[in-house]
Protein backbone atom coordinates (compact mmCIF):
# COMPACT_ATOMS: atom_id res chain seq x y z
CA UNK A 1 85.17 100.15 98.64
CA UNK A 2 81.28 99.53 99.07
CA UNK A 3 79.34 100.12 95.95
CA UNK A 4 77.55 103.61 95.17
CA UNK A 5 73.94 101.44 96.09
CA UNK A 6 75.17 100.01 99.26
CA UNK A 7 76.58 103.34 100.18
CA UNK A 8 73.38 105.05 99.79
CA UNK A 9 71.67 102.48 101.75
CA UNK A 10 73.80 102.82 104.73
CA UNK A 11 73.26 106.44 104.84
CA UNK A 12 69.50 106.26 104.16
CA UNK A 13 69.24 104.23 107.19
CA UNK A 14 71.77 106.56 109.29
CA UNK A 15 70.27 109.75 108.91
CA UNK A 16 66.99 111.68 107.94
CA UNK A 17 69.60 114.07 106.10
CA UNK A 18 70.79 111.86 103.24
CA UNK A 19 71.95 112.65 100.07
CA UNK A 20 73.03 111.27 97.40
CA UNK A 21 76.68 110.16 97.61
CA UNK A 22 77.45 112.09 94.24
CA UNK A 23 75.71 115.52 94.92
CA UNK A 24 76.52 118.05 97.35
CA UNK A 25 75.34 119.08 100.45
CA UNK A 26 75.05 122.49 101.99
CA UNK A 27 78.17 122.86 104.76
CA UNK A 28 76.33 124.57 107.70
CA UNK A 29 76.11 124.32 111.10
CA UNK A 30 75.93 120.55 112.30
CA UNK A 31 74.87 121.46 115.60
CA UNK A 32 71.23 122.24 114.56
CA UNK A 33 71.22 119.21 112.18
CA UNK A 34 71.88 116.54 113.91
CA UNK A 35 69.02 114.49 114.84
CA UNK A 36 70.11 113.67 118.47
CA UNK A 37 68.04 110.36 118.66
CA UNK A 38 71.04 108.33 116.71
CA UNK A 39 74.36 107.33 118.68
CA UNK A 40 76.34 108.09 115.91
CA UNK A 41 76.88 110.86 113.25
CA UNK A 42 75.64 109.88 109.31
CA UNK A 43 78.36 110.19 107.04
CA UNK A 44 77.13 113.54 105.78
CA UNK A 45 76.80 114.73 109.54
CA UNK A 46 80.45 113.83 110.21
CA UNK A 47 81.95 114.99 106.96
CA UNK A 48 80.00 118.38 108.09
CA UNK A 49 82.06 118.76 111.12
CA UNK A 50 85.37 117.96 109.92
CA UNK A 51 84.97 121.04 106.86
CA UNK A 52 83.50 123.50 110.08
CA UNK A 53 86.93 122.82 111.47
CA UNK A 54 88.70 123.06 108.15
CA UNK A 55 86.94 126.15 106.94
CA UNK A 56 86.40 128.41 110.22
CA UNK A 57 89.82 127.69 113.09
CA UNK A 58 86.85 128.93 115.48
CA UNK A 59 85.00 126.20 114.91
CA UNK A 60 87.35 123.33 115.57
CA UNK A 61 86.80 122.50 119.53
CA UNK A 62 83.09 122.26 118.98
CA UNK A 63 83.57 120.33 116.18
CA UNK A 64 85.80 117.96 117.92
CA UNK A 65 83.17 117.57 120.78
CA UNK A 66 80.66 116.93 118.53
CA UNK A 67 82.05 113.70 117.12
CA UNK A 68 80.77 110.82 120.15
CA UNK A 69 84.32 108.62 120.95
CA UNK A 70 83.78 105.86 119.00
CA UNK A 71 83.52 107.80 115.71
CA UNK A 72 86.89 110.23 116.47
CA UNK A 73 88.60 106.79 116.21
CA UNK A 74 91.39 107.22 118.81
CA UNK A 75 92.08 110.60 117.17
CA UNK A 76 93.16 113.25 119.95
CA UNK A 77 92.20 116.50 119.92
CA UNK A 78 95.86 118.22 119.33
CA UNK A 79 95.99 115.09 115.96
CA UNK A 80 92.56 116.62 114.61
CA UNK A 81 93.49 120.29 115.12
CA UNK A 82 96.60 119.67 113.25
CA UNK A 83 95.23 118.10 110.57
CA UNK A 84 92.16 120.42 109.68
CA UNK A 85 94.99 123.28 110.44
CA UNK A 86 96.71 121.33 106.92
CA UNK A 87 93.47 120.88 105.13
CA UNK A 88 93.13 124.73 106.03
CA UNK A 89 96.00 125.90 104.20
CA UNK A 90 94.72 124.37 101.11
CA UNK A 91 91.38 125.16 101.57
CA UNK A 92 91.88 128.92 102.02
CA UNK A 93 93.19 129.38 98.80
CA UNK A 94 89.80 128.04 96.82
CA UNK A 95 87.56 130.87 98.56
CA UNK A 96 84.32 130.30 99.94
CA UNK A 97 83.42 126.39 100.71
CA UNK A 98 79.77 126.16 100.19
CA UNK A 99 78.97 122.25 99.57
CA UNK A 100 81.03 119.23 99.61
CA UNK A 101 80.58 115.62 98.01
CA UNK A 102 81.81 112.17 98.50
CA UNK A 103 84.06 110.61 96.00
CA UNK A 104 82.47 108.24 93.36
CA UNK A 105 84.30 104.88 93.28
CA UNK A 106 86.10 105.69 89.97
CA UNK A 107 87.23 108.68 91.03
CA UNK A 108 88.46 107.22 94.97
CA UNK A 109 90.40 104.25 92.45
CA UNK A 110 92.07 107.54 91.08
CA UNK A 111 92.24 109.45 93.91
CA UNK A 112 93.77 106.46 95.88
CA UNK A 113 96.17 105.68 93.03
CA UNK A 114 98.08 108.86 94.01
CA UNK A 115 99.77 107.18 96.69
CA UNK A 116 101.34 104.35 94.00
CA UNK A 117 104.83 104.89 92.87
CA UNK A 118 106.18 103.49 89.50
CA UNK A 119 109.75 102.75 90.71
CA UNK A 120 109.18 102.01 94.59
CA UNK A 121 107.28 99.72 96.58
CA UNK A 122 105.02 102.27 98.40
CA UNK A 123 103.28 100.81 101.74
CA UNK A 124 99.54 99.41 100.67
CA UNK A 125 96.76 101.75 102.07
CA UNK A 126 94.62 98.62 102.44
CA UNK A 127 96.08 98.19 106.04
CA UNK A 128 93.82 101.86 106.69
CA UNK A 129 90.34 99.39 105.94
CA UNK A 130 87.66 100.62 103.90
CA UNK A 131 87.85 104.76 102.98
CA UNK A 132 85.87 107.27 101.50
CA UNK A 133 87.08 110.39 100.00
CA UNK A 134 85.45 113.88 101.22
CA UNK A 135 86.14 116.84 98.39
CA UNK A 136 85.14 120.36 99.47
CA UNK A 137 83.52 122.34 96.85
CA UNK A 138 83.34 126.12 96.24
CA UNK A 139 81.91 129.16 94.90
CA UNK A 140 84.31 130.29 92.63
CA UNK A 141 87.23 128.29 92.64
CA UNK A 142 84.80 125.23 91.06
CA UNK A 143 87.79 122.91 89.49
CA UNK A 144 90.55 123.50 91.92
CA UNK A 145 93.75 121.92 90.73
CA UNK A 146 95.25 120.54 94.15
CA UNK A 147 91.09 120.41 95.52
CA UNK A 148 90.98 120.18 99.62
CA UNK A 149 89.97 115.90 100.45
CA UNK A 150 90.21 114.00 103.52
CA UNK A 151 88.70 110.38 104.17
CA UNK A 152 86.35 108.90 106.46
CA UNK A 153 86.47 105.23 107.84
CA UNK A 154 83.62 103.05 106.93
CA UNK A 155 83.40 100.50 109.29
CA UNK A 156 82.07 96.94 109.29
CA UNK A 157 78.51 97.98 110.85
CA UNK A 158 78.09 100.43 108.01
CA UNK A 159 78.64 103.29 110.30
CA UNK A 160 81.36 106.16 109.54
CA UNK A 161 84.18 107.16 111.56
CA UNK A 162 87.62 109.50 111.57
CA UNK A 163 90.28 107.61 110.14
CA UNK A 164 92.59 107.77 113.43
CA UNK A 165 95.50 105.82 111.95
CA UNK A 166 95.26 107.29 108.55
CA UNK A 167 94.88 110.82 109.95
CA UNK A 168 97.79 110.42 112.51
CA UNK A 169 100.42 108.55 109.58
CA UNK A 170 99.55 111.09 107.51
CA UNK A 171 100.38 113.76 110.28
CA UNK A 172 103.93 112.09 110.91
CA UNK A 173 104.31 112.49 106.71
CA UNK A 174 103.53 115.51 106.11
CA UNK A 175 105.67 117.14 109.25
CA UNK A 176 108.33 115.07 108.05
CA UNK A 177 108.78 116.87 104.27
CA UNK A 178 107.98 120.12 106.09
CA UNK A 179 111.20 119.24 108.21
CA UNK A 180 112.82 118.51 104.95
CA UNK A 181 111.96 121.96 103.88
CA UNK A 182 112.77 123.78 106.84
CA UNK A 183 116.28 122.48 107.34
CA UNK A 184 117.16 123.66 103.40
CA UNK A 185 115.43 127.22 104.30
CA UNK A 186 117.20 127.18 107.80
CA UNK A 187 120.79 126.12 105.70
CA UNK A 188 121.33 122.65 108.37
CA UNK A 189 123.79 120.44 106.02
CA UNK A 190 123.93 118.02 109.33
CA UNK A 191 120.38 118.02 109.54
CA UNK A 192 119.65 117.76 106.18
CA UNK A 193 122.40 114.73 105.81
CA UNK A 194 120.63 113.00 108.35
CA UNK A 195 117.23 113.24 106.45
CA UNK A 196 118.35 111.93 103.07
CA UNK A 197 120.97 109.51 104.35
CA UNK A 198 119.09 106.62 105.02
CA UNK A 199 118.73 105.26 102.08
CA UNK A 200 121.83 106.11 100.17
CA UNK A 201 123.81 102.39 101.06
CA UNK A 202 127.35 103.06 102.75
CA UNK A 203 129.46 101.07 101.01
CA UNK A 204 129.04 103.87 97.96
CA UNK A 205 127.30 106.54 99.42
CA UNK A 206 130.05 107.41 102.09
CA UNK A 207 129.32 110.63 104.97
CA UNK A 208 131.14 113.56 102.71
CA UNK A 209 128.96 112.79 99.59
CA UNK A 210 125.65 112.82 101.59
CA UNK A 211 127.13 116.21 102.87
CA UNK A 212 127.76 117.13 99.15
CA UNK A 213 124.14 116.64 98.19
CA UNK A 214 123.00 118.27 101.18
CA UNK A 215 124.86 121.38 100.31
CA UNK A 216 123.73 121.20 96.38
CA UNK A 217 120.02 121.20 97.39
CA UNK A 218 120.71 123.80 99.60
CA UNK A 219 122.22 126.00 96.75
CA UNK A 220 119.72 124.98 94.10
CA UNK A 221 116.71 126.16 96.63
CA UNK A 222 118.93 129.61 97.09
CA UNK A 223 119.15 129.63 93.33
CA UNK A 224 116.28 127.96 91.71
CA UNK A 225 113.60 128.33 93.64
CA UNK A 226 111.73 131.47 93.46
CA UNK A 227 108.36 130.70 95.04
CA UNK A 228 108.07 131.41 98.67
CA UNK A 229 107.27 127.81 101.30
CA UNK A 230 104.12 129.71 102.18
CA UNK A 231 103.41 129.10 98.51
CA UNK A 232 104.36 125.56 97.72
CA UNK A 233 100.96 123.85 97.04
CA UNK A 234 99.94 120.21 98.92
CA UNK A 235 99.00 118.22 95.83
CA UNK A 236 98.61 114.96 97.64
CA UNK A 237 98.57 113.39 101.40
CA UNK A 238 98.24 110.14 102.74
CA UNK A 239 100.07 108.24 105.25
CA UNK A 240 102.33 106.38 102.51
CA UNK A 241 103.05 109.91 100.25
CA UNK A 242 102.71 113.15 100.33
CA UNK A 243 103.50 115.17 97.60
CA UNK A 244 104.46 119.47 97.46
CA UNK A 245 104.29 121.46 93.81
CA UNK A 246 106.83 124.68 94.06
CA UNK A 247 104.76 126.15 91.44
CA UNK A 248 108.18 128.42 90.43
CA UNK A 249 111.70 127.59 89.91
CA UNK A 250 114.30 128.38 87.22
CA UNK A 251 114.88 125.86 84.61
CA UNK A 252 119.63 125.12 83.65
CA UNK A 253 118.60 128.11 81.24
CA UNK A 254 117.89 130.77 84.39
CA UNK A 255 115.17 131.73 82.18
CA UNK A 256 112.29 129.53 81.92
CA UNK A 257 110.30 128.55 84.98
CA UNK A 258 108.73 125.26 85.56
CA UNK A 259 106.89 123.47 88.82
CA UNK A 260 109.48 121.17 91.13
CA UNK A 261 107.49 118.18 92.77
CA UNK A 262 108.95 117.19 96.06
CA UNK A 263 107.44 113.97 97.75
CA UNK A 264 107.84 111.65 100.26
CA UNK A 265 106.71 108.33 100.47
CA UNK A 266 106.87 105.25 102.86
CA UNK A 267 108.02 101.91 101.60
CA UNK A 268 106.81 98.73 102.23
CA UNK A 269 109.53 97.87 104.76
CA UNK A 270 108.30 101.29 106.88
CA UNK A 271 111.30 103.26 105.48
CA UNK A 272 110.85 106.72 104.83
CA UNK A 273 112.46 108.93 102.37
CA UNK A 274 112.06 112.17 99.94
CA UNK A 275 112.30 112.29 96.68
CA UNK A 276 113.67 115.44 95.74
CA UNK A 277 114.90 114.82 91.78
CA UNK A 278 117.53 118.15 91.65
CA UNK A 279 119.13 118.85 88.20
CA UNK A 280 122.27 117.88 87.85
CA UNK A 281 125.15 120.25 87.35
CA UNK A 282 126.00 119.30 84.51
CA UNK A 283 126.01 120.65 81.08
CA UNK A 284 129.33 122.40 81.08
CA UNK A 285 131.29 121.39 77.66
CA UNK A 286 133.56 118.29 78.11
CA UNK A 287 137.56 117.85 77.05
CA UNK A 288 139.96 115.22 76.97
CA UNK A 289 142.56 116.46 78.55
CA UNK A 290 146.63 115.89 79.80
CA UNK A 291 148.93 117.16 82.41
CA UNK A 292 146.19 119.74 82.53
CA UNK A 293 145.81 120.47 79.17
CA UNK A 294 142.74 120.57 77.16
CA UNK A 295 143.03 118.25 73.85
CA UNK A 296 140.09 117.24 71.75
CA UNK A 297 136.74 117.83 72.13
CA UNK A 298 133.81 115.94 70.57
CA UNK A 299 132.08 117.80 68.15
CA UNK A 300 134.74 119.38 66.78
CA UNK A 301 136.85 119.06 63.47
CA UNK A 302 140.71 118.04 63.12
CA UNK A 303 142.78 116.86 60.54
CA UNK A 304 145.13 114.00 60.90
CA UNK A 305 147.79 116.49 61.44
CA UNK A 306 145.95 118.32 64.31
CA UNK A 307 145.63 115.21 66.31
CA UNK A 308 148.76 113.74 65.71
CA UNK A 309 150.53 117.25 66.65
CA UNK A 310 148.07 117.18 70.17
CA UNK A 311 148.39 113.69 70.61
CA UNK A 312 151.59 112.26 69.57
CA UNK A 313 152.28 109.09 67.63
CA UNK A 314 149.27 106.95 67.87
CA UNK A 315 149.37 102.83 68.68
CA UNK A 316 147.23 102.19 65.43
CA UNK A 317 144.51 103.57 63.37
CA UNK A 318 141.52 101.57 62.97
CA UNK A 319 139.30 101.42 59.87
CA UNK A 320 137.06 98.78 58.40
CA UNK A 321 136.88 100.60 55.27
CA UNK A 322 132.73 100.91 55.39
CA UNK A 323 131.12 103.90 53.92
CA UNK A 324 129.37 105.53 56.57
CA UNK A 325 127.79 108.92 54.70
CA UNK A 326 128.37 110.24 51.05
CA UNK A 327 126.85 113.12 49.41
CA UNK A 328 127.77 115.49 46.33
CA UNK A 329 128.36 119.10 46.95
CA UNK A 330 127.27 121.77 44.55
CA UNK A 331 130.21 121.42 42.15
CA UNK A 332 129.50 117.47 41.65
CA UNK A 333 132.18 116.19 43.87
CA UNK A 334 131.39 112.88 46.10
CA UNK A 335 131.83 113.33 50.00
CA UNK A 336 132.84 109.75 51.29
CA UNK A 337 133.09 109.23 55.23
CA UNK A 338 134.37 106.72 57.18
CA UNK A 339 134.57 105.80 60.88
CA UNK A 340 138.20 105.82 61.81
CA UNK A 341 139.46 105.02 65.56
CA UNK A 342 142.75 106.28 66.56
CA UNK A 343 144.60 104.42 69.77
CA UNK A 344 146.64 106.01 71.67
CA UNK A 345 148.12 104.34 75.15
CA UNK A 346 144.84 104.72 77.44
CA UNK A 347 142.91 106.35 75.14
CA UNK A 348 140.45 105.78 72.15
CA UNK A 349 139.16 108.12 69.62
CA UNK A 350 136.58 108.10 67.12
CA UNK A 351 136.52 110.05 63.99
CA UNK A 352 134.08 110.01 61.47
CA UNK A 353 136.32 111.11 58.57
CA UNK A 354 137.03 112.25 55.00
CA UNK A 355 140.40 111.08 53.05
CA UNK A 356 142.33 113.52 51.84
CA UNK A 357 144.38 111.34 49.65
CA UNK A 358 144.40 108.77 47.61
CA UNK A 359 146.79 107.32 50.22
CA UNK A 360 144.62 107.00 53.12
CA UNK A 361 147.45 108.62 55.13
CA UNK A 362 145.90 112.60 55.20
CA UNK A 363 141.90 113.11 56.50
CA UNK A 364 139.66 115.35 58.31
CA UNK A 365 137.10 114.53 60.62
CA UNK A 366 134.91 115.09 63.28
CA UNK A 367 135.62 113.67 66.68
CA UNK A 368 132.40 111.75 67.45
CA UNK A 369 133.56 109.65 70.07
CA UNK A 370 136.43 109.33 73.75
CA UNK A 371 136.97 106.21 75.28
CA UNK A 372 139.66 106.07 78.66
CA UNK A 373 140.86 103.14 80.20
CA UNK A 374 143.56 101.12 81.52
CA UNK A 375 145.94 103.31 83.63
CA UNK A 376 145.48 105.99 81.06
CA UNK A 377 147.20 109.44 81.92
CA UNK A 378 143.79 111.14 80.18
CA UNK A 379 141.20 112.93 82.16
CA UNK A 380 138.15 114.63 81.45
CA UNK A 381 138.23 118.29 82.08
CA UNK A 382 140.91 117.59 84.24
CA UNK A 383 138.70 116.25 86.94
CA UNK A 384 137.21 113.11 85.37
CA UNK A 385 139.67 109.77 85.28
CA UNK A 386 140.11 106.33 85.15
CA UNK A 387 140.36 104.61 88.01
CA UNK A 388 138.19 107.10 90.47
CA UNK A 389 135.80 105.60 92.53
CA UNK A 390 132.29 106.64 91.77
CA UNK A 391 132.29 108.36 95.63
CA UNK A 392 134.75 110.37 94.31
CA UNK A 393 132.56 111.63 91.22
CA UNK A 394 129.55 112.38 93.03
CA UNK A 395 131.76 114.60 94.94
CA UNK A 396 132.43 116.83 91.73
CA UNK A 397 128.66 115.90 90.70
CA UNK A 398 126.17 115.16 93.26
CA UNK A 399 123.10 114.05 91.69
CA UNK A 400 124.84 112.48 89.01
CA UNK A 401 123.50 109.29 90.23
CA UNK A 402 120.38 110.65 90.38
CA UNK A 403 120.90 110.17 86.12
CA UNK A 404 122.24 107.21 86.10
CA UNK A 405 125.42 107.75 86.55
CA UNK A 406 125.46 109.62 83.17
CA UNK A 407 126.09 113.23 82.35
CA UNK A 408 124.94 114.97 79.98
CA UNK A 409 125.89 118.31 77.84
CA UNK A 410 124.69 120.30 74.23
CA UNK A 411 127.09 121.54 71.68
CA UNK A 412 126.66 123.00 68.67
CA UNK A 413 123.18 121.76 68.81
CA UNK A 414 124.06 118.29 69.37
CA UNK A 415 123.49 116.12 72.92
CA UNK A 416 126.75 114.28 74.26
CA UNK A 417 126.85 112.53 77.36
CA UNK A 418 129.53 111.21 79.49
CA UNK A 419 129.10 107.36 80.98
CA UNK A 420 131.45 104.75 82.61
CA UNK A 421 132.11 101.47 83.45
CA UNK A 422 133.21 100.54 86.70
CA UNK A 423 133.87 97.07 89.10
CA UNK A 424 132.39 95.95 91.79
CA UNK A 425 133.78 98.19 94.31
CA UNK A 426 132.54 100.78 92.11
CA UNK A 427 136.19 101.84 90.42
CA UNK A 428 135.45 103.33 86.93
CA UNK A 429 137.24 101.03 84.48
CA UNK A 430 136.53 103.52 82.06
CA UNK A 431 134.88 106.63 80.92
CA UNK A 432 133.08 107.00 77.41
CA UNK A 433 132.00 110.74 75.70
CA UNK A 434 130.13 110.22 72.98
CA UNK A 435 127.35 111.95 71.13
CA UNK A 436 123.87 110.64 72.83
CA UNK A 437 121.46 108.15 71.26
């Protein structure tokens, strides 16, 4: 961008109405400002127009007419009435506009940085050329959390222009998420399938789990979400992201309410997708389970009796005879614990465990740790195995990948999470519960 000195410059020289790039100037009518003797509108003049069209819908054909064909840019008239019509709905909520300002450069680097993404290679806004940022100010509302902006084009000449590109990108973005939300309002699961699909690879990601998540965002916008579309607020929009805060939604508890960011954003390689993060449905206590019976459960306490009764016989039981924890009770007996694991065929438990005996044949412990593999007849909750492909578990949880491929649960005030290992054609080899890190 051009330094605050050379902007000033160039709009010293464009117009007898300059301001300071930094201050505000009065929005009124451009039509008796404009000094007709100049070919083309000052920066000021043609910011002007564009918040006429953004702040009064009667206003936006003259406005349009106003701005001479070089400066609209190749924008049409039906592009510029959409996108003021945008700008509106954001705008309306801040109350009366009564000045505007252009962006200092720290705050455009900011501004600009928006459109980044820490995790995806977001197409570079450089291709749009040189941009200043237009913020609307108002009378009351004088710090507006999502304020109303839209750029102007500063061309080579130092003159000012619409942004046609950037303007008609941004268009195709922002219809795009508003799709997005109309085919979860509207219930489509085909529709909706077809929007997130893209960029889920096939070779995991196969038709009936895209359908899954389809229908899980459908149900967590019938059950979560309690604002209204007419409420969501545009936080951001450019041509490479766009980004909607649902300022209300239900948090796992069904009691707390937090904001839900929704955004889109276009990738380097032109490919388009929302991200939409949806909590998984997880949370639900975990078991190891057989022939549909629930065993063990971490968390809890057994006795070497208890397990072996559950279990049966086990292959072997593992010590290396560390001391893990100790501590004296009240009476001024020692506590000694040890980690024990306990084999069984296709299944590994993990005990952390006081002797009973001198012995070492009786003990109590908690289970701290399940470990499946190898053709094991074990499940999780009956539903979890070894050997399922991970298609198969996103059918049961849909946005498990969305973790990591980890799920996660609380009890009795402790965090445990379920993970796996799996090959290359993503069969789980085998499935860990454990208390989280």
């Amino acid at each position: 961008m051009r330094s605050k000195a050379e902007r000033i410059a160039a709009l010293l020289m464009a117009s007898v109405m300059a301001v300071s790039v930094s201050s505000c100037a009065v929005v009124s009518d451009i039509q008796s400002q404009i000094n007709t003797a100049y070919t083309n509108l000052s920066e000021q003049e043609l910011a002007r127009l564009v918040i006429n069209a953004i702040t009064d819908d009667t206003q936006v054909s003259d406005s349009f007419s106003a701005i001479p064909d070089p400066q609209l840019d190749g924008l049409t008239y039906t592009a510029f009435y959409e996108y003021v019509s945008i700008l509106r709905s954001v705008s309306s909520s801040h109350g009366k506009a009564t000045s505007f300002r252009i962006l200092s450069e720290e705050e455009e680097e900011a501004y600009f940085a928006q459109a980044s993404d820490s995790e995806y290679e977001v197409k570079s806004l450089e291709d749009y050329g040189e941009l200043d940022v237009v913020e609307i100010c108002y009378e009351e509302d004088q710090d507006p959390l999502y304020p109303c902006r839209f750029v102007l084009r500063e061309k080579e000449d130092g003159s000012y222009s619409l942004a046609g590109d950037y303007v008609s990108d941004s268009i195709v973005a922002y219809d795009y998420v508003t799709h997005y939300f109309l085919m979860i309002e509207e219930k489509n699961t085909d529709a909706l399938s077809a929007i997130i699909g893209p960029i889920y690879p096939e070779s995991l990601y196969i038709s009936s789990v895209i359908s899954t998540k389809a229908e899980y965002v459908i149900d967590y916008y019938k059950l979560k979400v309690m604002s209204g579309q007419d409420d969501y607020k545009l936080g951001f929009m450019s041509p490479v992201k766009v980004t909607f805060v649902i300022p209300e939604t239900l948090d796992n508890d069904n009691v707390s309410v937090k904001t839900h960011k929704v955004s889109l954003l276009v990738g380097a390689d032109g490919a388009t997708f929302i991200r939409d993060i949806i909590p998984s449905n997880d949370g639900e206590q975990l078991f190891l389970c057989r022939d549909g019976e629930e065993l063990v459960t971490c968390g809890d306490e057994y006795s070497a009796q208890d397990v072996y009764e559950l279990m049966g016989d086990p292959v072997s039981a593992l010590t290396d005879g560390k001391v893990v924890d100790s501590y004296r009770d009240d009476d001024g007996n020692i506590h000694t614990f040890y980690d024990l694991v306990v084999n069984f065929d296709g299944v590994s438990l993990k005990f952390k465990i006081e002797y009973e005996d001198y012995s070492h044949t009786d003990w109590n412990g908690t289970l701290e740790s399940v470990r499946i593999y190898r053709d094991s007849a074990y499940t999780v909750s009956n539903v979890v195995y070894e050997g399922m492909n991970l298609s198969e578990l996103m059918l049961i949880y849909p946005m498990i990948d969305e973790t990591g491929f980890v799920y996660s649960y609380e009890y009795e005030d402790n965090d445990y999470e379920m993970s796996f290992t799996y090959d290359d054609n993503y069969n789980i080899t085998s499935v860990i519960v454990a208390e989280a890190d």
